[in-house]
C-alpha atoms as a PDB file:
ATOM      1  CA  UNK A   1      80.943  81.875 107.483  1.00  0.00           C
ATOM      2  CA  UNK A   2      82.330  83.616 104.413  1.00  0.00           C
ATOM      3  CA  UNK A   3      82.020  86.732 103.089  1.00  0.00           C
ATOM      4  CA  UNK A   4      79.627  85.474 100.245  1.00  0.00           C
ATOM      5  CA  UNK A   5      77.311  83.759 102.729  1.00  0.00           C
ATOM      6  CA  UNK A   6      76.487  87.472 104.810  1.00  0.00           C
ATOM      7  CA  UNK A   7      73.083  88.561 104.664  1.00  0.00           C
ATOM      8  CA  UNK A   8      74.314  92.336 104.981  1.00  0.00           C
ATOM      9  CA  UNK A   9      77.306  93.654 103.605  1.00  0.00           C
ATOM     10  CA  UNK A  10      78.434  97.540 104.875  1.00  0.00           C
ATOM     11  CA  UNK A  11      80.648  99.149 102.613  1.00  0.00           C
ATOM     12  CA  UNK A  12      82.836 102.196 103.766  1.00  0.00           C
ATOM     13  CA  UNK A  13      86.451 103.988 104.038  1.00  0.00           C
ATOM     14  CA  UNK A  14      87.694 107.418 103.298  1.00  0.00           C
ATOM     15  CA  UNK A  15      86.057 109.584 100.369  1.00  0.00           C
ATOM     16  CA  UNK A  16      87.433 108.629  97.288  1.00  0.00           C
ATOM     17  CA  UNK A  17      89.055 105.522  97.751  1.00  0.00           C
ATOM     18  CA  UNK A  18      86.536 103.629  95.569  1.00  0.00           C
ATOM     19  CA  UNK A  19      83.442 102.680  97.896  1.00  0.00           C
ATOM     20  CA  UNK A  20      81.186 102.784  94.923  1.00  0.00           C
ATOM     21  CA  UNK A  21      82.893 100.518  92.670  1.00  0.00           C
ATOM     22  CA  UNK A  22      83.617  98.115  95.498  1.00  0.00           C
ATOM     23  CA  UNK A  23      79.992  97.903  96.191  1.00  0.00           C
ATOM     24  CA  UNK A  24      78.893  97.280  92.288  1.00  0.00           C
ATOM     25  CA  UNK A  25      81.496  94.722  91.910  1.00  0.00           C
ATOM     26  CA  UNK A  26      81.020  93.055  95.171  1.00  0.00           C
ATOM     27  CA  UNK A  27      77.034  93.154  93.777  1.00  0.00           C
ATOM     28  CA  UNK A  28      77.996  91.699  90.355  1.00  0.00           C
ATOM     29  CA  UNK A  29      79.904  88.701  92.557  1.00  0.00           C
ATOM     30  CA  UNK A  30      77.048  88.115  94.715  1.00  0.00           C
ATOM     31  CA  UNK A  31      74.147  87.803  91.685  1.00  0.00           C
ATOM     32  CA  UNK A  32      76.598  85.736  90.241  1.00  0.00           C
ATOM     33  CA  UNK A  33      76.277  83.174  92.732  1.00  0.00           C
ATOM     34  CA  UNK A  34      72.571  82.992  92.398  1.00  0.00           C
ATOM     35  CA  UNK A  35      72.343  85.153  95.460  1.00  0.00           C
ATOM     36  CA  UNK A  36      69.215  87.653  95.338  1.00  0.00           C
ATOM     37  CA  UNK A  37      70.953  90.779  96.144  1.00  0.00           C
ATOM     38  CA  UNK A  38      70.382  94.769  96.996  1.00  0.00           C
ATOM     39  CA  UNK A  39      73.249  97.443  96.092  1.00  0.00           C
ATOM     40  CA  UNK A  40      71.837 100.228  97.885  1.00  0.00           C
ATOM     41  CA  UNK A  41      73.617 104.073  97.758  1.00  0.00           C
ATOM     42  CA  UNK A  42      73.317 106.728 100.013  1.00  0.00           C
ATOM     43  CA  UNK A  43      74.442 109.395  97.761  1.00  0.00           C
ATOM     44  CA  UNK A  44      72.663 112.114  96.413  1.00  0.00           C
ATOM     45  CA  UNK A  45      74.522 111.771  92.825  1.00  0.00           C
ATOM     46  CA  UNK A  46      73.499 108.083  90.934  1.00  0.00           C
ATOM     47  CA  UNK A  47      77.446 106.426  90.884  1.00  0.00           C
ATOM     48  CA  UNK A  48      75.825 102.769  90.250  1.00  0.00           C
ATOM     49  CA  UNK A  49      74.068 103.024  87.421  1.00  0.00           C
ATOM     50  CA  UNK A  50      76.974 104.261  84.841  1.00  0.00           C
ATOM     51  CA  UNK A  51      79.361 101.462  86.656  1.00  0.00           C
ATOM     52  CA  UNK A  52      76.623  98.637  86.362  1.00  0.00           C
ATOM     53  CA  UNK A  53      75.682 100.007  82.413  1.00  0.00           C
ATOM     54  CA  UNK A  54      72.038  99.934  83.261  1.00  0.00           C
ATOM     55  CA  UNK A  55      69.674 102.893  83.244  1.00  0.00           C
ATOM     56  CA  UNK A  56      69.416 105.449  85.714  1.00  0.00           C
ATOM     57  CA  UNK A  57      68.243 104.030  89.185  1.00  0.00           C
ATOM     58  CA  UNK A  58      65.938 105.688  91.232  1.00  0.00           C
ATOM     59  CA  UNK A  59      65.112 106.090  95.307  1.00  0.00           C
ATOM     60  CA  UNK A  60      62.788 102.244  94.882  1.00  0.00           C
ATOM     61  CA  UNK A  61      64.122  98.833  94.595  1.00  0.00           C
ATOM     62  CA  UNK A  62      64.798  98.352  90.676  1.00  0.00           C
ATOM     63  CA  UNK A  63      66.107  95.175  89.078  1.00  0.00           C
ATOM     64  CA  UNK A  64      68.615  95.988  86.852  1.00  0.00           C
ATOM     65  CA  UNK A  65      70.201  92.402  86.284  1.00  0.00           C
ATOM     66  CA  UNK A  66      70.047  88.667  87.132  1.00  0.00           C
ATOM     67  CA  UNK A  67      69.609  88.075  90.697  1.00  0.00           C
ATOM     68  CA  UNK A  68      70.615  91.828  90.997  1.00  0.00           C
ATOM     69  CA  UNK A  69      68.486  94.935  92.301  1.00  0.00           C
ATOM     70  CA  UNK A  70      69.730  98.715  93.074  1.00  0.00           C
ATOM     71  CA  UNK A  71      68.261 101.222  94.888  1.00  0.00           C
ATOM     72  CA  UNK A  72      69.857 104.849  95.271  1.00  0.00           C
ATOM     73  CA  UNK A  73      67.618 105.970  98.053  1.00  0.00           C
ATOM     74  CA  UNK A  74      66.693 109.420  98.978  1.00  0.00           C
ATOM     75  CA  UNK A  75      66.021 110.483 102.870  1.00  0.00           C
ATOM     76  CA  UNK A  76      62.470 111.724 101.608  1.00  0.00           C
ATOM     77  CA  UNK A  77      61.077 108.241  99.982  1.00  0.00           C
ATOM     78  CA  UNK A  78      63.392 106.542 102.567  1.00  0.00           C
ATOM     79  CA  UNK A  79      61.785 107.668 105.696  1.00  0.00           C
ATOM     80  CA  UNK A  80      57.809 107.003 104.183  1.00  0.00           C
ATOM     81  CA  UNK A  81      59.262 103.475 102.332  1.00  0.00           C
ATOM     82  CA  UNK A  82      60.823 102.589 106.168  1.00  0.00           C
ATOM     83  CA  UNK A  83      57.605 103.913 107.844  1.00  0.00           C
ATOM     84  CA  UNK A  84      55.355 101.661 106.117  1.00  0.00           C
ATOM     85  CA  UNK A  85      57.556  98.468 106.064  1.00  0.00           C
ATOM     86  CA  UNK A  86      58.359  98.559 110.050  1.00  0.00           C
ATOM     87  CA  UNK A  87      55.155 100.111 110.847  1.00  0.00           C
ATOM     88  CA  UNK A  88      52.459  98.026 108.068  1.00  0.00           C
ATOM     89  CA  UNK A  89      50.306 100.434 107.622  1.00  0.00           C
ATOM     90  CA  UNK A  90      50.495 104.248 106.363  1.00  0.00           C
ATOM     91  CA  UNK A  91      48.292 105.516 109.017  1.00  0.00           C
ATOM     92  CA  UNK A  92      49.868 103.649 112.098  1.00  0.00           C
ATOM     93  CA  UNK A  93      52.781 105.283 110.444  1.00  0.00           C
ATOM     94  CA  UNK A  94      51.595 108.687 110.494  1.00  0.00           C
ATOM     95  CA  UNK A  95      50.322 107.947 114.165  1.00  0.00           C
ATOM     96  CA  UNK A  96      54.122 107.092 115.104  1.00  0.00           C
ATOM     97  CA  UNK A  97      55.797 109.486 113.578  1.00  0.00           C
ATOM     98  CA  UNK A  98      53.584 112.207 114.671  1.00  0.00           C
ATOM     99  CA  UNK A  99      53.581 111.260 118.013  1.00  0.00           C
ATOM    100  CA  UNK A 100      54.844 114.222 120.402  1.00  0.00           C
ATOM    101  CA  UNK A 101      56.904 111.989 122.447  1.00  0.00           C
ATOM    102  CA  UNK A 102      58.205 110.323 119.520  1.00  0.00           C
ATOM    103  CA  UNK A 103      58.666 114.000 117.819  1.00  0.00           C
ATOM    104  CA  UNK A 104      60.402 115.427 120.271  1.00  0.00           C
ATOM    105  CA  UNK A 105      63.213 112.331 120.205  1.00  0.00           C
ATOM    106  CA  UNK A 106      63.838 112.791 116.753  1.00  0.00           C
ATOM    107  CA  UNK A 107      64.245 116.380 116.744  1.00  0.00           C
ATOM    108  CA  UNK A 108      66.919 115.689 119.412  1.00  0.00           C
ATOM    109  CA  UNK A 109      68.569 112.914 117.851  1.00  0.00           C
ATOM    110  CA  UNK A 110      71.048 114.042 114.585  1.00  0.00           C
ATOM    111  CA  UNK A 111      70.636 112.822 111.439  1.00  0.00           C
ATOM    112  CA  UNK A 112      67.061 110.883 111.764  1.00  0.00           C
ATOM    113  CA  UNK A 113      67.027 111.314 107.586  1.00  0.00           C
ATOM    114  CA  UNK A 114      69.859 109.372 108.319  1.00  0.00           C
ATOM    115  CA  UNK A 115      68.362 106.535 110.391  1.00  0.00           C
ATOM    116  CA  UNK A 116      65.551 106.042 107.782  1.00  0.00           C
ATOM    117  CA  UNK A 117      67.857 105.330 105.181  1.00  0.00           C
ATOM    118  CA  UNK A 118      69.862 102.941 107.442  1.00  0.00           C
ATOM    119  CA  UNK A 119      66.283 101.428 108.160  1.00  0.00           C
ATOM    120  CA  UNK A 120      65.548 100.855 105.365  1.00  0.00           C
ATOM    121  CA  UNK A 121      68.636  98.877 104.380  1.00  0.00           C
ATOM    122  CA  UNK A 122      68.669  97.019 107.532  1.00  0.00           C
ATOM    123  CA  UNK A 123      65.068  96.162 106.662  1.00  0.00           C
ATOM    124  CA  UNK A 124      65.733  94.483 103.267  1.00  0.00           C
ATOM    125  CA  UNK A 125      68.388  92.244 104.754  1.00  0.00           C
ATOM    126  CA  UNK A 126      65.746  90.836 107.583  1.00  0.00           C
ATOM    127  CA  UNK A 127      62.380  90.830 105.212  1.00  0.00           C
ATOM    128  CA  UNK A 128      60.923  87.836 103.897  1.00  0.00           C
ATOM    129  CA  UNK A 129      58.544  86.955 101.293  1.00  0.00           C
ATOM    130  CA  UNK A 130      55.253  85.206 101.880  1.00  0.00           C
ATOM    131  CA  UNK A 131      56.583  81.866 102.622  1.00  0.00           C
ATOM    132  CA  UNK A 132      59.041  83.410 105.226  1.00  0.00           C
ATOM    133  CA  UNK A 133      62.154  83.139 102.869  1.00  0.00           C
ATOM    134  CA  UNK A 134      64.336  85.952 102.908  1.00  0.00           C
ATOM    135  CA  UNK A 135      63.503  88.685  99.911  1.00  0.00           C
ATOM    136  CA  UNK A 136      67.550  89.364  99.785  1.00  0.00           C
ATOM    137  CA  UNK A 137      70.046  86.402 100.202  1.00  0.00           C
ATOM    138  CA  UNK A 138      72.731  89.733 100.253  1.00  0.00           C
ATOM    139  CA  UNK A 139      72.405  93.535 100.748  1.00  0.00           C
ATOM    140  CA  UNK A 140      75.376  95.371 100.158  1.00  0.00           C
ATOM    141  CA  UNK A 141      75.067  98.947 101.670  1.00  0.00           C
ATOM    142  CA  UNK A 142      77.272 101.522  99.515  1.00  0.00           C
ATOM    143  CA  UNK A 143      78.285 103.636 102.762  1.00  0.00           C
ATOM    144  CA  UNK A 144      79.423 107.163 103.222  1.00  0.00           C
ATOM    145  CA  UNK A 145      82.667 108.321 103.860  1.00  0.00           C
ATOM    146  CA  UNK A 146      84.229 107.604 107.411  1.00  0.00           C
ATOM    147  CA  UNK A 147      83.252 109.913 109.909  1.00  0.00           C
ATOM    148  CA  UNK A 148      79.616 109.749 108.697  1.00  0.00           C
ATOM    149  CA  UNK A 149      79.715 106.014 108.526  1.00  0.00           C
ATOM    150  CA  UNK A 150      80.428 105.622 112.079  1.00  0.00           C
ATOM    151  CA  UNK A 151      77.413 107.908 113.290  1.00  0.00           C
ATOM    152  CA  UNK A 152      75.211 106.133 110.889  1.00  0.00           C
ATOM    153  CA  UNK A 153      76.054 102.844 112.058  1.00  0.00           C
ATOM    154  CA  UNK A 154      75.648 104.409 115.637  1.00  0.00           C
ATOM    155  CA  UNK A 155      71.863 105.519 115.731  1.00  0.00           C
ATOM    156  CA  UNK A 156      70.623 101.918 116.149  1.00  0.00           C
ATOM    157  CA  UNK A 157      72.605 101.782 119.664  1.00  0.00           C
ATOM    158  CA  UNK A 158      71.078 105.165 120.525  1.00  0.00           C
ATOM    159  CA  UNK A 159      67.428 104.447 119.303  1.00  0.00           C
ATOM    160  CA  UNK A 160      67.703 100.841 121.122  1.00  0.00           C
ATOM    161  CA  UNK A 161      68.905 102.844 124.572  1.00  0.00           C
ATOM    162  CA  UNK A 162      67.009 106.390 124.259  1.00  0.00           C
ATOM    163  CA  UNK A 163      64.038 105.997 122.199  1.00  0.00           C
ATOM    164  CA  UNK A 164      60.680 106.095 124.038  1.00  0.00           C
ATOM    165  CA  UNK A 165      59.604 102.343 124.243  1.00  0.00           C
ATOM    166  CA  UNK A 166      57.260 101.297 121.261  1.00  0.00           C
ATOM    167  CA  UNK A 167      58.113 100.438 117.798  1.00  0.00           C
ATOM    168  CA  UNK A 168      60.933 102.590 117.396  1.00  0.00           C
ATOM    169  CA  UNK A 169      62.980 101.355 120.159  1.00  0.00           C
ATOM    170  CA  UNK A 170      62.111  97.542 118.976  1.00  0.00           C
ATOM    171  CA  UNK A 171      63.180  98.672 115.595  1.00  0.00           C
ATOM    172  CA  UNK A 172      66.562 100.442 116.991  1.00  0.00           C
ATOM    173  CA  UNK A 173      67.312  96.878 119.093  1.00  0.00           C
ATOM    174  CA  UNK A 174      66.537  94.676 115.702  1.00  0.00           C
ATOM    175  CA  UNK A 175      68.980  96.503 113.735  1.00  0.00           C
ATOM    176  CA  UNK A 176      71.806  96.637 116.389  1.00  0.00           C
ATOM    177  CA  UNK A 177      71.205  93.152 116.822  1.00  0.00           C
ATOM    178  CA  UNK A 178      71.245  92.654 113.003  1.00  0.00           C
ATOM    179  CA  UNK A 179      74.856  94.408 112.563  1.00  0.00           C
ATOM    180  CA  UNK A 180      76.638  93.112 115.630  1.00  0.00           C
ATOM    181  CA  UNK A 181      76.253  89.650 114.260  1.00  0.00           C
ATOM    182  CA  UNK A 182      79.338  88.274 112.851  1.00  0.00           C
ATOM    183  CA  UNK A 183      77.071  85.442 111.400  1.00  0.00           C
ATOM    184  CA  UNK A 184      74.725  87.797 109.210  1.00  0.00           C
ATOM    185  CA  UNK A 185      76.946  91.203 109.123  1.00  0.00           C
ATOM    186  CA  UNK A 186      80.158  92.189 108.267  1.00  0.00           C
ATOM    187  CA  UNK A 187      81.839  95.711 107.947  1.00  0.00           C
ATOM    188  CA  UNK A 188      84.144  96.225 105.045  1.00  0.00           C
ATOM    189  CA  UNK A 189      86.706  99.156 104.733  1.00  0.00           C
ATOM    190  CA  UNK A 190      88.457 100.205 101.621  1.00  0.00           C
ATOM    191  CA  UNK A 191      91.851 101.968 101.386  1.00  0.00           C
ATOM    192  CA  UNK A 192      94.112 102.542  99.044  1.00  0.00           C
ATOM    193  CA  UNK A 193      98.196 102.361  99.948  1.00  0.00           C
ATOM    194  CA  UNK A 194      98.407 105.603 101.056  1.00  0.00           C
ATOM    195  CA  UNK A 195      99.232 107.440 103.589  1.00  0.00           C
ATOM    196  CA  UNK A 196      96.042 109.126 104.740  1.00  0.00           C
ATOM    197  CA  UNK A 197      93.766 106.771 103.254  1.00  0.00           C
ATOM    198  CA  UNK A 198      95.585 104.108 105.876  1.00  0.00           C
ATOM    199  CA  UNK A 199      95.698 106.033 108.882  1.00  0.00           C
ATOM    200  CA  UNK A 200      91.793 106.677 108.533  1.00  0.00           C
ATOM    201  CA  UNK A 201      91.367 103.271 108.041  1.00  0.00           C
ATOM    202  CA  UNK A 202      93.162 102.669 110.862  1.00  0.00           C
ATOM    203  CA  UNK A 203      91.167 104.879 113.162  1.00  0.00           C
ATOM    204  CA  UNK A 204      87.833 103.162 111.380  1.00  0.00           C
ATOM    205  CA  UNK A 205      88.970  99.519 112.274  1.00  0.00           C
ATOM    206  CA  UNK A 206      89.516 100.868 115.921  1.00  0.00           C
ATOM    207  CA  UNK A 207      86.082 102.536 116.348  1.00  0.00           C
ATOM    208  CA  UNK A 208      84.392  99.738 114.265  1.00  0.00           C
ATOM    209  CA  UNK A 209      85.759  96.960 116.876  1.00  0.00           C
ATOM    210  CA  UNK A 210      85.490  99.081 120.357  1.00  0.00           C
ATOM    211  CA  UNK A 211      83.117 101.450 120.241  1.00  0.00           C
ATOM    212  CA  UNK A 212      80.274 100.230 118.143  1.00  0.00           C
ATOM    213  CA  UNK A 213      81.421  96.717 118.380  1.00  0.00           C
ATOM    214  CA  UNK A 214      80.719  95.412 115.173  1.00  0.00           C
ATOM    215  CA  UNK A 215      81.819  92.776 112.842  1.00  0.00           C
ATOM    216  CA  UNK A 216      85.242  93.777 110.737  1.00  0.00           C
ATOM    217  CA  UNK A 217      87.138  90.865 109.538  1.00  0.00           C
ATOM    218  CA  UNK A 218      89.511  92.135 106.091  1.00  0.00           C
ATOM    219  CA  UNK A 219      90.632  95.179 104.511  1.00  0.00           C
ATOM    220  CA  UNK A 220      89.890  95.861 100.655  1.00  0.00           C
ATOM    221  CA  UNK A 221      92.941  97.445  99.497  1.00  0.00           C
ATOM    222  CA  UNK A 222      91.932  98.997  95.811  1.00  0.00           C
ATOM    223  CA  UNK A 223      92.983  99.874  93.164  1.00  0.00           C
ATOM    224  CA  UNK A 224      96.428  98.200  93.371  1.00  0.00           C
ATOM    225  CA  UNK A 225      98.620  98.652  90.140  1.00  0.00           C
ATOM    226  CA  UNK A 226     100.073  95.665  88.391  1.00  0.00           C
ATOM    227  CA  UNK A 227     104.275  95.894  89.437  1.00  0.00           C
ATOM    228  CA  UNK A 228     105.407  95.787  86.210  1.00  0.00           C
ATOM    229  CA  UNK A 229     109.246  95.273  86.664  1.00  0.00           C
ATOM    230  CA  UNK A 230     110.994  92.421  88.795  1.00  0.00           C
ATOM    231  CA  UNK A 231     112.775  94.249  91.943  1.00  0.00           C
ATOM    232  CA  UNK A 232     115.808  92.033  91.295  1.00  0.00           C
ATOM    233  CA  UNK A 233     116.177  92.963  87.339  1.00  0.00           C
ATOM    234  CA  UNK A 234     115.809  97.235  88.482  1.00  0.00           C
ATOM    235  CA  UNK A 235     118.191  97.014  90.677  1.00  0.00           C
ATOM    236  CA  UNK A 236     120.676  95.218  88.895  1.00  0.00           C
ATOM    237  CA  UNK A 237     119.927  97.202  85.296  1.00  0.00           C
ATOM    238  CA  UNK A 238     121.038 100.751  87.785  1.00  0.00           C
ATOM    239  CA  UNK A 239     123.682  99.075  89.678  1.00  0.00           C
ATOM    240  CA  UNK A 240     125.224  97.864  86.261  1.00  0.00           C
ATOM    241  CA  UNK A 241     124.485 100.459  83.605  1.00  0.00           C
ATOM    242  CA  UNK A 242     122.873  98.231  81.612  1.00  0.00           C
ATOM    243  CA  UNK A 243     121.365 101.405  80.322  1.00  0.00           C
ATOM    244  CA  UNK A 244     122.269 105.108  80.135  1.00  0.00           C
ATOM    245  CA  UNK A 245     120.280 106.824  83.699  1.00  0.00           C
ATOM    246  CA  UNK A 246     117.691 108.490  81.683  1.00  0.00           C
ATOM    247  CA  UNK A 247     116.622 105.842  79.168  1.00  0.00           C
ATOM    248  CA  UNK A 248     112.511 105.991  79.020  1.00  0.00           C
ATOM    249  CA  UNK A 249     112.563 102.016  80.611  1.00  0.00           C
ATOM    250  CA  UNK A 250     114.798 102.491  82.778  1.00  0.00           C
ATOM    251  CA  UNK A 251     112.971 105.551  84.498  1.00  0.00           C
ATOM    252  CA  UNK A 252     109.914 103.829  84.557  1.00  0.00           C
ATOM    253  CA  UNK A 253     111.536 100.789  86.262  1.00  0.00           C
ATOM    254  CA  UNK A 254     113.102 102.941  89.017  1.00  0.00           C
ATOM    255  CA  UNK A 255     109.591 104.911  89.511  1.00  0.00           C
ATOM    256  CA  UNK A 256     107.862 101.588  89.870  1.00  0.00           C
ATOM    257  CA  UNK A 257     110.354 100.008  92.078  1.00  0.00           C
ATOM    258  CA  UNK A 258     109.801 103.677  93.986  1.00  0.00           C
ATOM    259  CA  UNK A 259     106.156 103.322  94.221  1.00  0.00           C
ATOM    260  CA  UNK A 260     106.393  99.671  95.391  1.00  0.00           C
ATOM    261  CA  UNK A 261     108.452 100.293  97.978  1.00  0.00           C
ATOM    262  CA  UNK A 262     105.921 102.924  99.056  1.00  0.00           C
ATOM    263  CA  UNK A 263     102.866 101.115  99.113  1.00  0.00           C
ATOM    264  CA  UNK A 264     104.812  98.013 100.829  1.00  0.00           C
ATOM    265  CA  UNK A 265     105.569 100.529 103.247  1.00  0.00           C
ATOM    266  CA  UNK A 266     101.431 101.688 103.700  1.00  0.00           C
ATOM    267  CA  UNK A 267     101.138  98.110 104.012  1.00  0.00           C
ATOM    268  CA  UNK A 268     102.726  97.145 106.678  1.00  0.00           C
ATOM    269  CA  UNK A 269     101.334 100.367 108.399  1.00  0.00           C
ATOM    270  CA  UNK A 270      97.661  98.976 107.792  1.00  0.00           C
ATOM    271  CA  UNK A 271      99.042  95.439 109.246  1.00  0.00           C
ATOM    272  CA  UNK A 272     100.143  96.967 112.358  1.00  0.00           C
ATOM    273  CA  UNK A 273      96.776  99.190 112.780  1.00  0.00           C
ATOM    274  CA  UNK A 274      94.351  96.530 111.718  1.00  0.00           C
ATOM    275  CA  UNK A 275      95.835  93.100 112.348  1.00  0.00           C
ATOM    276  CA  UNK A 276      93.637  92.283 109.046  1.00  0.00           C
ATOM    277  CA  UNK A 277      93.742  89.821 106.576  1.00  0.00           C
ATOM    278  CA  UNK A 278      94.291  92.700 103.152  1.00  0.00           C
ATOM    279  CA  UNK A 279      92.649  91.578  99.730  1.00  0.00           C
ATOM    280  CA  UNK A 280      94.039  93.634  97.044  1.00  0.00           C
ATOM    281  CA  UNK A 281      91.463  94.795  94.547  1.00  0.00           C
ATOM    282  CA  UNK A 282      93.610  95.867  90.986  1.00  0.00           C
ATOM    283  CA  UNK A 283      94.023  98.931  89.423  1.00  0.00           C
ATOM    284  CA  UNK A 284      91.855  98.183  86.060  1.00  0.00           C
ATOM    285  CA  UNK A 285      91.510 101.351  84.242  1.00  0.00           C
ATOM    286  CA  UNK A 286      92.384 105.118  85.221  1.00  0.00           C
ATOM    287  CA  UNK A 287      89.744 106.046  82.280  1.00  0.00           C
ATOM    288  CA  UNK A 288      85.628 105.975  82.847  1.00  0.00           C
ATOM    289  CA  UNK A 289      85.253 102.515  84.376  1.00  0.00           C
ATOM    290  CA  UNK A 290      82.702 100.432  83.149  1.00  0.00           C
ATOM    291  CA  UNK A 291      80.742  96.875  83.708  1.00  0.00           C
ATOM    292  CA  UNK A 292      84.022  94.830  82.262  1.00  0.00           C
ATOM    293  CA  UNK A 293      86.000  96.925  84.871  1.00  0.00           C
ATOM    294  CA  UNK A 294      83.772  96.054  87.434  1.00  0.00           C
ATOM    295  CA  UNK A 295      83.280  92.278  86.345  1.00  0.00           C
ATOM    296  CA  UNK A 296      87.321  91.976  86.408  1.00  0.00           C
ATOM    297  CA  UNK A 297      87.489  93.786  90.162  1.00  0.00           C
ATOM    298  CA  UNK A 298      84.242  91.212  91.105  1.00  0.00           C
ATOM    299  CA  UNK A 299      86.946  88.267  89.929  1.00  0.00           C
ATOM    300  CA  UNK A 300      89.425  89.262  92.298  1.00  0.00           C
ATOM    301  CA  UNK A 301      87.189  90.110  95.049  1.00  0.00           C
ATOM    302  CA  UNK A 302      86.162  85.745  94.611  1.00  0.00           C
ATOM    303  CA  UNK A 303      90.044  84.973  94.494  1.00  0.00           C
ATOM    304  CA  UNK A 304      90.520  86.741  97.407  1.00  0.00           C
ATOM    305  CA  UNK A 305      88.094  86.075  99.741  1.00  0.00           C
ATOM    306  CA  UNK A 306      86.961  82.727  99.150  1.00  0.00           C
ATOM    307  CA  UNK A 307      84.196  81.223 100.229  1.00  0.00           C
END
């Protein structure tokens, strides 16, 4: 299966490297191929909404475009929302959740705020509508930062082995089940070609495949600049002094032929850690991005991983 046929879509890498705008634009790509999709965020602050050019979204399922609905969900309205949709009804809810058996696992587990955001994700990309077809053809989780990533994606595994049995171990073993399959799930990183921004990624490909065992199959390398200057015609302009040393073009030429040598060096690091196919997402603007941005970065994400 291809990327553009997953039913659930997990979106993460180091802070900064662009998470956000990955997610919008691989949202935009998605809606575009007439697939109902989710963007959901975990962060407090609302990153979609000025990327997408629609008006602020909120904690609850909102559309926002064709084929295309956002959610930038809060642990509070998570954990009631997830409640009631694994549990029916808002008393049986209440009567799980206040539960001293129950109450006492999720004071010892960390981060259950956490697990009911995850839930209710997870829960969008396995819900159907009356007539049993799925609500979501794609939901595209907008992921913290590393480190956090890996704990979230963790608690399933822990609820499915350590919950008491009931509904919230069944729950725990439907979502574990629902990310370790490479048929419906798939785990994207996204670097950038540098150097710490690779070796985290590294360390996230490794963790991804052994410990939790989950589906990773490419690297989303972003924000790639455009290499302005042939290798060939730089070296040859400062071997032959086809211009005086400090002449504006020729400084930039030897910078960029500087910086590519760089990032071909980060890339062939992340080859060696990963062993991943890389799609390289361009550098569009270094301004405010907004919705054409995204719609250009959505174009390459379809060149480069087909369906």
């Amino acid at each position: 299966m291809s990327l553009w046929d997953r039913r659930m879509i997990v979106v993460t890498g180091k802070g900064g490297v662009g998470k956000t705008t990955v997610s919008a634009a691989l949202a935009l790509a998605c809606a575009r191929r007439g697939r109902r999709t989710l963007v959901a965020s975990l962060h407090p602050k609302d990153r979609l909404s000025p990327l997408l050019e629609v008006p602020r979204i909120g904690p609850h399922n909102t559309p926002v475009l064709p084929n295309l609905e956002a959610v930038n969900m809060t642990p509070e309205a998570a954990l009631a929302e997830y409640g009631r949709m694994v549990f029916r009804f808002r008393v049986v809810s209440h009567l799980i959740f206040e539960n001293h058996v129950v109450k006492a696992f999720l004071r010892a587990v960390p981060g259950i705020d956490a697990w009911a955001l995850l839930g209710k994700a997870t829960y969008h990309a396995i819900e159907t509508d009356g007539t049993g077809r799925p609500r979501y053809d794609t939901v595209i989780l907008d992921a913290p930062a590393t480190g956090h990533a890996l704990s979230l994606l963790a608690l399933p595994r822990t609820l499915a082995e350590l919950a008491p049995p009931g509904p919230l171990r069944r729950d725990g073993q439907e979502r574990r089940d629902l990310l370790a399959d490479p048929e419906r799930t798939e785990v994207l990183p996204v670097t950038l070609l540098e150097e710490m921004p690779v070796s985290e990624t590294g360390e996230l490909v490794e963790r991804l495949r052994n410990d939790l065992r989950l589906p990773v199959h490419r690297v989303l390398v972003n924000a790639v600049p455009e290499r302005t200057f042939a290798a060939e015609e730089v070296e040859r302009a400062v071997a032959e002094e086809l211009a005086p040393a400090d002449h504006p073009l020729i400084r930039a030429a030897v910078w960029d032929l500087h910086r590519r040598r760089l990032e071909d060096e980060q890339r062939a690091r992340l080859a060696e850690r990963t062993g991943l196919p890389q799609v390289d997402l361009p550098l569009i603007c270094q301004g405010r991005l907004r919705r054409a941005c995204i719609e250009r970065i959505a174009e390459a994400l379809e060149r480069g991983a087909p369906a």
